[in-house]
PDB file of N, CA and C in Angstrom:
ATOM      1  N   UNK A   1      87.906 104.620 148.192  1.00  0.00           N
ATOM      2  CA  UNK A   1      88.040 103.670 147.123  1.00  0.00           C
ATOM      3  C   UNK A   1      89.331 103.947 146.378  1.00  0.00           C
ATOM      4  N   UNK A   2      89.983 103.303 146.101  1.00  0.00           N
ATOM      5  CA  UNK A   2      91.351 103.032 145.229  1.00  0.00           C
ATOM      6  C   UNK A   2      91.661 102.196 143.880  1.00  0.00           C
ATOM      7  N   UNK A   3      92.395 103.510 143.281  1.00  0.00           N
ATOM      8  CA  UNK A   3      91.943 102.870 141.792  1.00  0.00           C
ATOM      9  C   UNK A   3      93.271 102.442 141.480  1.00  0.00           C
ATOM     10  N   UNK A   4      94.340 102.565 142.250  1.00  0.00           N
ATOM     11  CA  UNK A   4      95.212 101.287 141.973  1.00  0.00           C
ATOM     12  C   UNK A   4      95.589 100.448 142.423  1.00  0.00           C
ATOM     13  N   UNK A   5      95.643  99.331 141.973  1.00  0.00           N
ATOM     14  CA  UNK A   5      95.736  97.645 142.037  1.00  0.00           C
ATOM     15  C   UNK A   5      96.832  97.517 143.245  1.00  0.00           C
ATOM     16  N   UNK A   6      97.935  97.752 143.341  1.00  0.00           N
ATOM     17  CA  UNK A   6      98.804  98.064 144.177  1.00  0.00           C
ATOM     18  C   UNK A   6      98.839  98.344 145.531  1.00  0.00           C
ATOM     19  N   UNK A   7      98.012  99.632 145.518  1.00  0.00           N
ATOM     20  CA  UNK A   7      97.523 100.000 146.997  1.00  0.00           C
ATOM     21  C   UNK A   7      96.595  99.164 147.444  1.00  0.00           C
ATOM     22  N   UNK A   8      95.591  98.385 146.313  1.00  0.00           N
ATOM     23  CA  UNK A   8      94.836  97.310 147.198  1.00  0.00           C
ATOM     24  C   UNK A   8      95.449  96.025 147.498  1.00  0.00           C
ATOM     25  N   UNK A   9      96.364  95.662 146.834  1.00  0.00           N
ATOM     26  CA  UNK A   9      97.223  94.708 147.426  1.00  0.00           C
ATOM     27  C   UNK A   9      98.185  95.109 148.618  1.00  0.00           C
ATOM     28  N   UNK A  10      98.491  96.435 148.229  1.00  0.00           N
ATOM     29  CA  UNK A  10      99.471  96.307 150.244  1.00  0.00           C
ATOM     30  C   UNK A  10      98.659  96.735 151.109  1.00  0.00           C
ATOM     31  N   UNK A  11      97.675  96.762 151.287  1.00  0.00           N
ATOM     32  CA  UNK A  11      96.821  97.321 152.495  1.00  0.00           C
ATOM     33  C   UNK A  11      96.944  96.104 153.245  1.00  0.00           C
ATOM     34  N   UNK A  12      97.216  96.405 154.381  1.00  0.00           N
ATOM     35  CA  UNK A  12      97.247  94.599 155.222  1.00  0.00           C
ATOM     36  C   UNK A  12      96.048  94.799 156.390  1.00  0.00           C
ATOM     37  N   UNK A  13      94.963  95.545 155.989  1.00  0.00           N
ATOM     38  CA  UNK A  13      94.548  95.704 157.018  1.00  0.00           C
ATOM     39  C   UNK A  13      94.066  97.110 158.009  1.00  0.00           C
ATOM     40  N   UNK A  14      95.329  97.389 157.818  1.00  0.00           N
ATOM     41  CA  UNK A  14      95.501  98.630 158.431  1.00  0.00           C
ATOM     42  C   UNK A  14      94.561 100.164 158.064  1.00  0.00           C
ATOM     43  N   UNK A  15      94.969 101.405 158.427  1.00  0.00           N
ATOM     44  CA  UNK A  15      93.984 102.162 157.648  1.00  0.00           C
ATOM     45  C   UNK A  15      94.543 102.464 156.665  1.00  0.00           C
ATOM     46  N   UNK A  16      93.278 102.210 155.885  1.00  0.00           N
ATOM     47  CA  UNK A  16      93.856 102.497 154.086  1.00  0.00           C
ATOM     48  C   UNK A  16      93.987 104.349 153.975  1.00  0.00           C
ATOM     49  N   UNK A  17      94.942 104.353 153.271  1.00  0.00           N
ATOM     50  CA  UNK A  17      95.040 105.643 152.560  1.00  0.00           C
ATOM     51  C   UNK A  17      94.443 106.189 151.952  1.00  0.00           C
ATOM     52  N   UNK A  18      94.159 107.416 151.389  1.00  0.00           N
ATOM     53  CA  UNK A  18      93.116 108.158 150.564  1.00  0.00           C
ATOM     54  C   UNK A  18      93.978 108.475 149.437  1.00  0.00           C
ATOM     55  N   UNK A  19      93.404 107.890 148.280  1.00  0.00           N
ATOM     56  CA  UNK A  19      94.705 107.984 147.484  1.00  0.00           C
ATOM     57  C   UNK A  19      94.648 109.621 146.631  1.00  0.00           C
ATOM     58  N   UNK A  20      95.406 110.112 146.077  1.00  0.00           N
ATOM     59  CA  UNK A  20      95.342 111.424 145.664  1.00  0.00           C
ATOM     60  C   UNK A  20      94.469 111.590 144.707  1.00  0.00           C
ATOM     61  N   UNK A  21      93.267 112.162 144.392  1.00  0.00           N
ATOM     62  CA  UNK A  21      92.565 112.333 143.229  1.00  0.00           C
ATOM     63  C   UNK A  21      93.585 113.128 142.095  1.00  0.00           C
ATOM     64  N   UNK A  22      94.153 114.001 142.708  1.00  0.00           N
ATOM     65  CA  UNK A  22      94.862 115.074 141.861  1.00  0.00           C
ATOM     66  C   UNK A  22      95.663 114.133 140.957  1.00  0.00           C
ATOM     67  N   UNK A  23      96.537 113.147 140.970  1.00  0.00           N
ATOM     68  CA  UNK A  23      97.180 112.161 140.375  1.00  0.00           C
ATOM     69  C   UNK A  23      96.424 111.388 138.961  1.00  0.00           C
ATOM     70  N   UNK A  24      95.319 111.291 139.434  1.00  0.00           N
ATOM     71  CA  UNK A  24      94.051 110.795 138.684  1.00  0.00           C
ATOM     72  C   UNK A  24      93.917 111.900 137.336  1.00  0.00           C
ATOM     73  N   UNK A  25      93.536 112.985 137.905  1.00  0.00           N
ATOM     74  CA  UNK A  25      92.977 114.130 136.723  1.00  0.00           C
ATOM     75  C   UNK A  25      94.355 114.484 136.217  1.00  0.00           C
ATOM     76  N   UNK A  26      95.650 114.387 136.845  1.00  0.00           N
ATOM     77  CA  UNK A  26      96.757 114.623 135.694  1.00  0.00           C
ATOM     78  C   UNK A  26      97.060 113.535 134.989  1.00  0.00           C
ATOM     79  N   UNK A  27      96.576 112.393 135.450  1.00  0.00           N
ATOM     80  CA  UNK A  27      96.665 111.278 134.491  1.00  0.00           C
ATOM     81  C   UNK A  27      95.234 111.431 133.322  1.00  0.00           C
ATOM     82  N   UNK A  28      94.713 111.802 133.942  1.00  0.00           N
ATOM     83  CA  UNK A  28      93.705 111.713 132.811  1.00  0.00           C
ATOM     84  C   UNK A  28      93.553 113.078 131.478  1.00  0.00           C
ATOM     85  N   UNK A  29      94.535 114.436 131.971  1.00  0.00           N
ATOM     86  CA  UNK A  29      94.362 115.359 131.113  1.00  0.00           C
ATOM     87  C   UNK A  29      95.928 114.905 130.221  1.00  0.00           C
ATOM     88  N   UNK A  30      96.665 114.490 130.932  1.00  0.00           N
ATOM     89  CA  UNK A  30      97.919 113.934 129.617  1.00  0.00           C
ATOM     90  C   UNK A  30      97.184 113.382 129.209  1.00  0.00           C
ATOM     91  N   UNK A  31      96.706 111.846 129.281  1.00  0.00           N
ATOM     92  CA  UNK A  31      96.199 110.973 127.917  1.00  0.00           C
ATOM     93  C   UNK A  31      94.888 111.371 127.116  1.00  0.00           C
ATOM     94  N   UNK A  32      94.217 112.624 127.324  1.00  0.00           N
ATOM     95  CA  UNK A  32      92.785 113.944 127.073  1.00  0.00           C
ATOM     96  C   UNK A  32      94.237 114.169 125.461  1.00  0.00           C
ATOM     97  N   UNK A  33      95.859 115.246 126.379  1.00  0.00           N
ATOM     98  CA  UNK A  33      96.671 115.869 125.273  1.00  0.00           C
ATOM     99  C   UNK A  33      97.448 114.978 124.662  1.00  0.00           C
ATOM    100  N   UNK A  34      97.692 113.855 124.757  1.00  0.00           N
ATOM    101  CA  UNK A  34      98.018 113.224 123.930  1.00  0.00           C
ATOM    102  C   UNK A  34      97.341 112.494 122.678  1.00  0.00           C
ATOM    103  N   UNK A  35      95.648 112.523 123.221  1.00  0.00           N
ATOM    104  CA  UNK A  35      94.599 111.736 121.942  1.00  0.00           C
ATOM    105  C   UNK A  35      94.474 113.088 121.172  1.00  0.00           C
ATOM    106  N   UNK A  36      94.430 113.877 121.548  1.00  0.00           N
ATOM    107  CA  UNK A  36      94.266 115.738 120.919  1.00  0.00           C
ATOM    108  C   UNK A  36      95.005 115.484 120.137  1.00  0.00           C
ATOM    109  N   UNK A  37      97.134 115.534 119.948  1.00  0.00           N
ATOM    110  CA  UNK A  37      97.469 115.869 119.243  1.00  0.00           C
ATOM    111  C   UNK A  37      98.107 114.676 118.728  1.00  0.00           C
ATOM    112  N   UNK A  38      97.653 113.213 118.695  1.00  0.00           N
ATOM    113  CA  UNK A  38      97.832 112.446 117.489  1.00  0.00           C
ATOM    114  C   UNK A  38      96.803 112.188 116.931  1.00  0.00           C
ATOM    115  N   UNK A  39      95.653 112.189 117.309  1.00  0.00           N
ATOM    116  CA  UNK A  39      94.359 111.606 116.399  1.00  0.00           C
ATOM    117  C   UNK A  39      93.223 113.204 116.082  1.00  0.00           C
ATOM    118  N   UNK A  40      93.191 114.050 117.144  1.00  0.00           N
ATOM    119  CA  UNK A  40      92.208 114.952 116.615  1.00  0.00           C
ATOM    120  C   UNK A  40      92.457 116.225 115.424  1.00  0.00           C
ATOM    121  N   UNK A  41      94.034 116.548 115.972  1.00  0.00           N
ATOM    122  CA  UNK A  41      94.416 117.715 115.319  1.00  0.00           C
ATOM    123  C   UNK A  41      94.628 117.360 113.923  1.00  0.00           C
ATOM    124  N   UNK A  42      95.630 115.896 113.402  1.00  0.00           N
ATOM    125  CA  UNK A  42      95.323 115.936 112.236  1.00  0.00           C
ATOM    126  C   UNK A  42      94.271 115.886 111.629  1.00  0.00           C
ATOM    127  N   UNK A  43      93.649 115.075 112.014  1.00  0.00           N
ATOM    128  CA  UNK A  43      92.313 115.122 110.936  1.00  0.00           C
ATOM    129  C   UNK A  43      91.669 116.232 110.760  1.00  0.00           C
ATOM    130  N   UNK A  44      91.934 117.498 112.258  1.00  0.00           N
ATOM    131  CA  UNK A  44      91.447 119.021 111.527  1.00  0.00           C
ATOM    132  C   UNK A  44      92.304 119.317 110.424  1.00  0.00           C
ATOM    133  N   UNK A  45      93.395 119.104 110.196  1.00  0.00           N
ATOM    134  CA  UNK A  45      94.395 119.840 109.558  1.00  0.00           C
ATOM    135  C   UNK A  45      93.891 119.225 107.835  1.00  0.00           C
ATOM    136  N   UNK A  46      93.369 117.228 107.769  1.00  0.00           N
ATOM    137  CA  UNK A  46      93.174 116.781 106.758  1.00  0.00           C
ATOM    138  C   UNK A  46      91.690 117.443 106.130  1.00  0.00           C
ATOM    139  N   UNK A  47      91.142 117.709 106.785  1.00  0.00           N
ATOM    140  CA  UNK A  47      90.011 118.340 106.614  1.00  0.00           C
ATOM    141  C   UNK A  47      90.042 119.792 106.502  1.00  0.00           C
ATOM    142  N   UNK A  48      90.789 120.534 106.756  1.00  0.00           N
ATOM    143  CA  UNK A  48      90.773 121.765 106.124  1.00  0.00           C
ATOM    144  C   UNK A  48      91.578 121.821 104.957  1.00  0.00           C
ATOM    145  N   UNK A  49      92.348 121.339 104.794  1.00  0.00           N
ATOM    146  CA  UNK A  49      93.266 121.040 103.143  1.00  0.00           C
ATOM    147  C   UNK A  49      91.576 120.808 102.616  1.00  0.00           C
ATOM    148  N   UNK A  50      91.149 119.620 102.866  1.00  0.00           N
ATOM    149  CA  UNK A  50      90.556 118.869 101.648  1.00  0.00           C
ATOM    150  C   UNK A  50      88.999 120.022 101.472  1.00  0.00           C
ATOM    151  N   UNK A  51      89.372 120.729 102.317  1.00  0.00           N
ATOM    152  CA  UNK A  51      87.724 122.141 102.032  1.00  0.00           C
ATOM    153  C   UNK A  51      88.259 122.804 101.666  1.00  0.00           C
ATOM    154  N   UNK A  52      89.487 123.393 101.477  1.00  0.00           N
ATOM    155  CA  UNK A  52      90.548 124.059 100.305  1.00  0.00           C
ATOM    156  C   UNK A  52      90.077 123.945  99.214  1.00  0.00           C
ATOM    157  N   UNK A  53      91.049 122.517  99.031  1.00  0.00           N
ATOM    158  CA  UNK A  53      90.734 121.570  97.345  1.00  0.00           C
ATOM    159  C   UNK A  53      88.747 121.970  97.071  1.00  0.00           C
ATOM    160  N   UNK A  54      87.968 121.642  97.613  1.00  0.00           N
ATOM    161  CA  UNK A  54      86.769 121.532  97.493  1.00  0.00           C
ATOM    162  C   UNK A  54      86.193 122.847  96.577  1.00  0.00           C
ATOM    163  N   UNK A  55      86.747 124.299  97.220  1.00  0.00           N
ATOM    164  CA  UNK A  55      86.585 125.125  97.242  1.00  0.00           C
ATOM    165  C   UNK A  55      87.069 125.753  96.328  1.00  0.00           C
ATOM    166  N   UNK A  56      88.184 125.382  95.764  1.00  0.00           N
ATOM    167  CA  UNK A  56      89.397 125.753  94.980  1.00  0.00           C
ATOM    168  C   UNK A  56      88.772 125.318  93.225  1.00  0.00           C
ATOM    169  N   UNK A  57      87.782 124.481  93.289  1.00  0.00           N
ATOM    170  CA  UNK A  57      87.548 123.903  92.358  1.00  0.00           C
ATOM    171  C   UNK A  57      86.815 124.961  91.276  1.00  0.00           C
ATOM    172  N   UNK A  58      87.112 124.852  89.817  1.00  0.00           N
ATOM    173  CA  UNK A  58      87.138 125.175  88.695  1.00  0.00           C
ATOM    174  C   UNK A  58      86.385 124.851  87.477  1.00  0.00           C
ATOM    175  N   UNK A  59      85.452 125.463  86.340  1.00  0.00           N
ATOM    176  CA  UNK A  59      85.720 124.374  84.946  1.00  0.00           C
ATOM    177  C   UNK A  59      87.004 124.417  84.532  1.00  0.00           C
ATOM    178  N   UNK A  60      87.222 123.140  84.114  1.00  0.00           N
ATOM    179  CA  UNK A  60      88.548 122.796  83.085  1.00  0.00           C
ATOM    180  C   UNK A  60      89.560 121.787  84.145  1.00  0.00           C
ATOM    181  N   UNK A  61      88.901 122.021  85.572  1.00  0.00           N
ATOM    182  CA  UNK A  61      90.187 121.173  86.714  1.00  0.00           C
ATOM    183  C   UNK A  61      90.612 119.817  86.065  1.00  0.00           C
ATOM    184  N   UNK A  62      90.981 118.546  86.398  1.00  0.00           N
ATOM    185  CA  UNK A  62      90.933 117.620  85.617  1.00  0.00           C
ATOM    186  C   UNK A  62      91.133 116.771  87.345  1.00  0.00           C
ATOM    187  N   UNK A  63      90.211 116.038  88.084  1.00  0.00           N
ATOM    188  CA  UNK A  63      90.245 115.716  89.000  1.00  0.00           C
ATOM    189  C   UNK A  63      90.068 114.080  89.270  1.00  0.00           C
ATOM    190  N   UNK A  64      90.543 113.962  90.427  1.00  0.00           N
ATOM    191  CA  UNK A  64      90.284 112.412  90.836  1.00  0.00           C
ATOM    192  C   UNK A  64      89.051 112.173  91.733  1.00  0.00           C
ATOM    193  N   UNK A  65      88.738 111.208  91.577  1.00  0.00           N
ATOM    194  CA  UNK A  65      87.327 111.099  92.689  1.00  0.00           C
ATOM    195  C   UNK A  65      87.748 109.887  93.817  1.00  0.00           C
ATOM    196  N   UNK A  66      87.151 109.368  94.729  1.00  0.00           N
ATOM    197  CA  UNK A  66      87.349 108.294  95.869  1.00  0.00           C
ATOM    198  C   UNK A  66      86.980 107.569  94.893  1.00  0.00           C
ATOM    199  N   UNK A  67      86.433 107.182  94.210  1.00  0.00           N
ATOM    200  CA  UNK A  67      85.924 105.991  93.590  1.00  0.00           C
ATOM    201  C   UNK A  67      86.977 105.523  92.367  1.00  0.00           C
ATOM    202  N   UNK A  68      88.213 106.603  92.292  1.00  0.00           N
ATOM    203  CA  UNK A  68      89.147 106.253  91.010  1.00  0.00           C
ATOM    204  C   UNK A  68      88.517 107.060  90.205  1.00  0.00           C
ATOM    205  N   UNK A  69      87.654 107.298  89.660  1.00  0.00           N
ATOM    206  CA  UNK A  69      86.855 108.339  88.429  1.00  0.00           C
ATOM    207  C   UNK A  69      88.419 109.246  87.941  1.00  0.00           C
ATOM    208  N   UNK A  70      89.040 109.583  86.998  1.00  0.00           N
ATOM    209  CA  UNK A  70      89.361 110.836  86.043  1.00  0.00           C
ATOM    210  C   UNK A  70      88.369 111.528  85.662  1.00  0.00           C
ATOM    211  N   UNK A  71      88.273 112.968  85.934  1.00  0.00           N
ATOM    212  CA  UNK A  71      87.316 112.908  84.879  1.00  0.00           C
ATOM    213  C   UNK A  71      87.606 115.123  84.664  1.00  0.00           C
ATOM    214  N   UNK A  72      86.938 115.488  84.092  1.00  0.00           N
ATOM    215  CA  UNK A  72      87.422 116.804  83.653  1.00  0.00           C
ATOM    216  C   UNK A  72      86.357 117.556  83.852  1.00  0.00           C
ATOM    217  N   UNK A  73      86.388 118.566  85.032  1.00  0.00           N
ATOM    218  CA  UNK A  73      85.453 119.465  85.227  1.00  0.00           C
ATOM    219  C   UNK A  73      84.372 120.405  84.360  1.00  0.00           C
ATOM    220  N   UNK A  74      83.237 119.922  83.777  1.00  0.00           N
ATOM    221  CA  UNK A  74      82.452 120.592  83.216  1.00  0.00           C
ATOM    222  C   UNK A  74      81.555 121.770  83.634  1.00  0.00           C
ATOM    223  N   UNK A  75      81.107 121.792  84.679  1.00  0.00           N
ATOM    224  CA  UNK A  75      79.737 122.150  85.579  1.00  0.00           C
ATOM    225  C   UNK A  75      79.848 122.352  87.284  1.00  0.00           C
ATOM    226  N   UNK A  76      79.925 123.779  87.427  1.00  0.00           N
ATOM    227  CA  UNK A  76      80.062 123.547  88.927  1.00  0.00           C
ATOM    228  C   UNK A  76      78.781 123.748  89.553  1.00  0.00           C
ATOM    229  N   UNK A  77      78.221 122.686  90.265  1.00  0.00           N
ATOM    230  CA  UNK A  77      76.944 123.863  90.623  1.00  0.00           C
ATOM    231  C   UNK A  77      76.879 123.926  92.069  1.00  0.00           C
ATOM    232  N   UNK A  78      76.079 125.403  92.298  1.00  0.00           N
ATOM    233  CA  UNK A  78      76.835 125.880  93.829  1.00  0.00           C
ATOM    234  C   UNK A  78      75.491 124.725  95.191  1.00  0.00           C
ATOM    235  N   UNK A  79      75.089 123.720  94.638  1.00  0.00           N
ATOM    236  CA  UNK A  79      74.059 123.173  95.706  1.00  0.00           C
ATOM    237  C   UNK A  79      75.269 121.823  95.975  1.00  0.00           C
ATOM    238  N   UNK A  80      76.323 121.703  95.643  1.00  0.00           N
ATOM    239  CA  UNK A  80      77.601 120.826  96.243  1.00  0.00           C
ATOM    240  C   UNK A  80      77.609 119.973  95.136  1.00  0.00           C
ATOM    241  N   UNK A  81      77.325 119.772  93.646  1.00  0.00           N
ATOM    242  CA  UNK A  81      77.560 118.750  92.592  1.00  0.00           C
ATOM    243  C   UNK A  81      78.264 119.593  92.033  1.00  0.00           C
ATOM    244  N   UNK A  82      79.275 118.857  90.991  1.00  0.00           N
ATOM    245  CA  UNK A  82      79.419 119.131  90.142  1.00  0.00           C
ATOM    246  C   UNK A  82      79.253 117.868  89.184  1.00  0.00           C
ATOM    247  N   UNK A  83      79.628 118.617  87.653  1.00  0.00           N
ATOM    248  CA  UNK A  83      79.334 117.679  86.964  1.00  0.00           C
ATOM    249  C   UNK A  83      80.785 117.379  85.677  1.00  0.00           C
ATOM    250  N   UNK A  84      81.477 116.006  85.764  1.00  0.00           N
ATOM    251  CA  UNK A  84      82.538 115.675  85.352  1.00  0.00           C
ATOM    252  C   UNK A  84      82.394 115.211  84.098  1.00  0.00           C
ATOM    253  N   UNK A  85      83.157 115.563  82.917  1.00  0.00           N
ATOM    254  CA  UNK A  85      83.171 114.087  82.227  1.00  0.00           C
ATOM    255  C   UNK A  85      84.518 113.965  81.856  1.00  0.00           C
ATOM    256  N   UNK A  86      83.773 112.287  81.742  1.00  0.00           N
ATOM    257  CA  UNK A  86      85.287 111.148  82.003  1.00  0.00           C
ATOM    258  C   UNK A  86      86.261 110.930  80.298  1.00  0.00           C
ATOM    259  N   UNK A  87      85.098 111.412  79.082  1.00  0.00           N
ATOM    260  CA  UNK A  87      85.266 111.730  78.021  1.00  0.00           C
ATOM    261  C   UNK A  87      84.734 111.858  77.327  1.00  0.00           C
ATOM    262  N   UNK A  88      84.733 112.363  76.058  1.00  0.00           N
ATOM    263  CA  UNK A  88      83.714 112.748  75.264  1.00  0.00           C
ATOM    264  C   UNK A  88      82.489 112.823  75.208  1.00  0.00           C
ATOM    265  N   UNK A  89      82.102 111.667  75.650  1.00  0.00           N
ATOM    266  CA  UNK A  89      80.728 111.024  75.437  1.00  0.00           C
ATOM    267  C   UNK A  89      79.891 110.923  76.926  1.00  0.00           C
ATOM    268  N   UNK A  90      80.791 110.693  77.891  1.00  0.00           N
ATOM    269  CA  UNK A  90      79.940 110.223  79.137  1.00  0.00           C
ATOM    270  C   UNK A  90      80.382 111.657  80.109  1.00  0.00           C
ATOM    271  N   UNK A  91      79.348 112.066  80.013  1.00  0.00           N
ATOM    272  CA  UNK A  91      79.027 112.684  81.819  1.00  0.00           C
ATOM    273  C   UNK A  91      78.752 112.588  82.983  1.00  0.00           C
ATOM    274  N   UNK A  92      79.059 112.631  84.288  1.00  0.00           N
ATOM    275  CA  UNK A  92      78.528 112.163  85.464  1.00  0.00           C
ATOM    276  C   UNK A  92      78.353 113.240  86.462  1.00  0.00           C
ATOM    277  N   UNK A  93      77.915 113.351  87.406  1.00  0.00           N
ATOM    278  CA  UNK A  93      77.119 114.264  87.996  1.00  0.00           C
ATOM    279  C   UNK A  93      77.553 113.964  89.379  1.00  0.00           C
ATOM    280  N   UNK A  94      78.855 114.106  90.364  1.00  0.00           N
ATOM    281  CA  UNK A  94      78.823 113.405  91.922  1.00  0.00           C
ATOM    282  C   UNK A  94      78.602 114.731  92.946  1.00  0.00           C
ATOM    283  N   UNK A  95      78.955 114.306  94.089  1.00  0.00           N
ATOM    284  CA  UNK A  95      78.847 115.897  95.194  1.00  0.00           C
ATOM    285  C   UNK A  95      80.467 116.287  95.220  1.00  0.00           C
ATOM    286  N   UNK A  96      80.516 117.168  95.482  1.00  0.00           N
ATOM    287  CA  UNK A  96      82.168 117.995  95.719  1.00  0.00           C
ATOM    288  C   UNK A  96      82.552 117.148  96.754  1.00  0.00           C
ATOM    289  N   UNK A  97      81.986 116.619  97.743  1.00  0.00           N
ATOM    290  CA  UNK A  97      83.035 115.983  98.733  1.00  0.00           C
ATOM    291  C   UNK A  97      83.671 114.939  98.476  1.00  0.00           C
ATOM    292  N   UNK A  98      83.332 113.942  97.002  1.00  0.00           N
ATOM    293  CA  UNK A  98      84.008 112.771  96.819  1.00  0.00           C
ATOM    294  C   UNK A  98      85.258 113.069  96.016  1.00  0.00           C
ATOM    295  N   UNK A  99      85.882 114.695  96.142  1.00  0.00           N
ATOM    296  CA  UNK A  99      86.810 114.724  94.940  1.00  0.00           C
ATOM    297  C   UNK A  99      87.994 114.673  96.058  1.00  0.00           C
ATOM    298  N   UNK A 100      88.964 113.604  95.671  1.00  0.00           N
ATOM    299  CA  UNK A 100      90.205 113.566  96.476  1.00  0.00           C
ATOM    300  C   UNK A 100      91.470 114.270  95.774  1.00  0.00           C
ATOM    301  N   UNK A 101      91.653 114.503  94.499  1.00  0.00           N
ATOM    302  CA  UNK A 101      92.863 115.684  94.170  1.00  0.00           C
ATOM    303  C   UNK A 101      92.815 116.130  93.037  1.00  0.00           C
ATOM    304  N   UNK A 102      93.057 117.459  93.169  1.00  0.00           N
ATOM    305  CA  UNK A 102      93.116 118.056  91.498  1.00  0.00           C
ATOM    306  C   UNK A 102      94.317 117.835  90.676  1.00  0.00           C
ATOM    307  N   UNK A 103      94.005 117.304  89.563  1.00  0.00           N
ATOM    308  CA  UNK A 103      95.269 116.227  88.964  1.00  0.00           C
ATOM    309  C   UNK A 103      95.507 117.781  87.550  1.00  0.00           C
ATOM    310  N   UNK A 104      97.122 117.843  87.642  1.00  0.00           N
ATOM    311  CA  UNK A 104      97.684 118.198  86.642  1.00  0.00           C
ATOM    312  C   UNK A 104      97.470 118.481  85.398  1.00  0.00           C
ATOM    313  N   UNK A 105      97.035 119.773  84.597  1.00  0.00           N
ATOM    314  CA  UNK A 105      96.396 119.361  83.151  1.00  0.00           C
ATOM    315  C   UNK A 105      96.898 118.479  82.070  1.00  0.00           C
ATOM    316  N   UNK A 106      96.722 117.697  80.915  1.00  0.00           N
ATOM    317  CA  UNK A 106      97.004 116.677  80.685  1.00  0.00           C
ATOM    318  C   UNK A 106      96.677 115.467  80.996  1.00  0.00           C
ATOM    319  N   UNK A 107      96.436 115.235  81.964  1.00  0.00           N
ATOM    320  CA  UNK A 107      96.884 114.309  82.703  1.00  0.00           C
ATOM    321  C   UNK A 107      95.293 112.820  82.064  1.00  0.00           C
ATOM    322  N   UNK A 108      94.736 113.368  81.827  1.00  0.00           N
ATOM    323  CA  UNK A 108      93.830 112.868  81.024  1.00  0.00           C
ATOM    324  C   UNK A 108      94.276 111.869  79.910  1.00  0.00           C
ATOM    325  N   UNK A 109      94.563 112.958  79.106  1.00  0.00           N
ATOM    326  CA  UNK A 109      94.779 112.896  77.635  1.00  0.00           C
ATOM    327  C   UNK A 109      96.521 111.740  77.781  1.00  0.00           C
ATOM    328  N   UNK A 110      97.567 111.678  78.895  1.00  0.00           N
ATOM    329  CA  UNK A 110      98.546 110.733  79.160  1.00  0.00           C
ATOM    330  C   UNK A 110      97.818 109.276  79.622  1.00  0.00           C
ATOM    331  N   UNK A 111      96.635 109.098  80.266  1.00  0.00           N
ATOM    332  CA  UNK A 111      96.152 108.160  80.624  1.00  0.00           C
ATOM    333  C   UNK A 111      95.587 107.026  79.462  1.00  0.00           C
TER     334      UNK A 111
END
């Protein structure tokens, strides 16, 4: 059986060729190292930064959340919440994985 289009078009008949498997599995482990190192490796690399940041976290941080939230680290607690507030008055309670960057001190109080 022949998996390229080519060789089944020039066969006139005659005895067909055995086409090289070996050709096959080096075609198939380049495009294996090429999905590796544009799509898998970064996202290890984005994902260990962002378990850094996760980890790195503080009272007093002054952080951003996925959802846009500011808000200023009150409460860490070690079951993966912490607990933010956005100011004075309001507190909120999310998991550590929705925090996307630890923002600059100030950075509040300029907003």
């Amino acid at each position: 059986m022949s998996f390229f289009i080519f060789e089944a078009v020039a066969d006139t008949g005659a005895t067909a060729q055995s086409s090289p498997y070996y050709s096959l599995v080096v075609m198939l482990v380049f495009f294996g190292l090429i999905f590796y190192l544009m799509i898998l490796r970064p996202q290890q690399k984005r994902a260990k930064i962002h378990q850094e940041l996760i980890t790195s976290l503080s009272k007093g941080d002054e952080i951003l959340t996925t959802s846009g939230l500011v808000g200023r680290v009150v409460k860490v607690v070690e079951t993966g919440y912490i607990v933010i507030a956005l100011n004075d008055t309001n507190e909120v309670i999310i998991k550590r994985d929705f925090i996307t960057a630890i923002l600059p001190n100030g950075t509040m109080k300029r907003l």
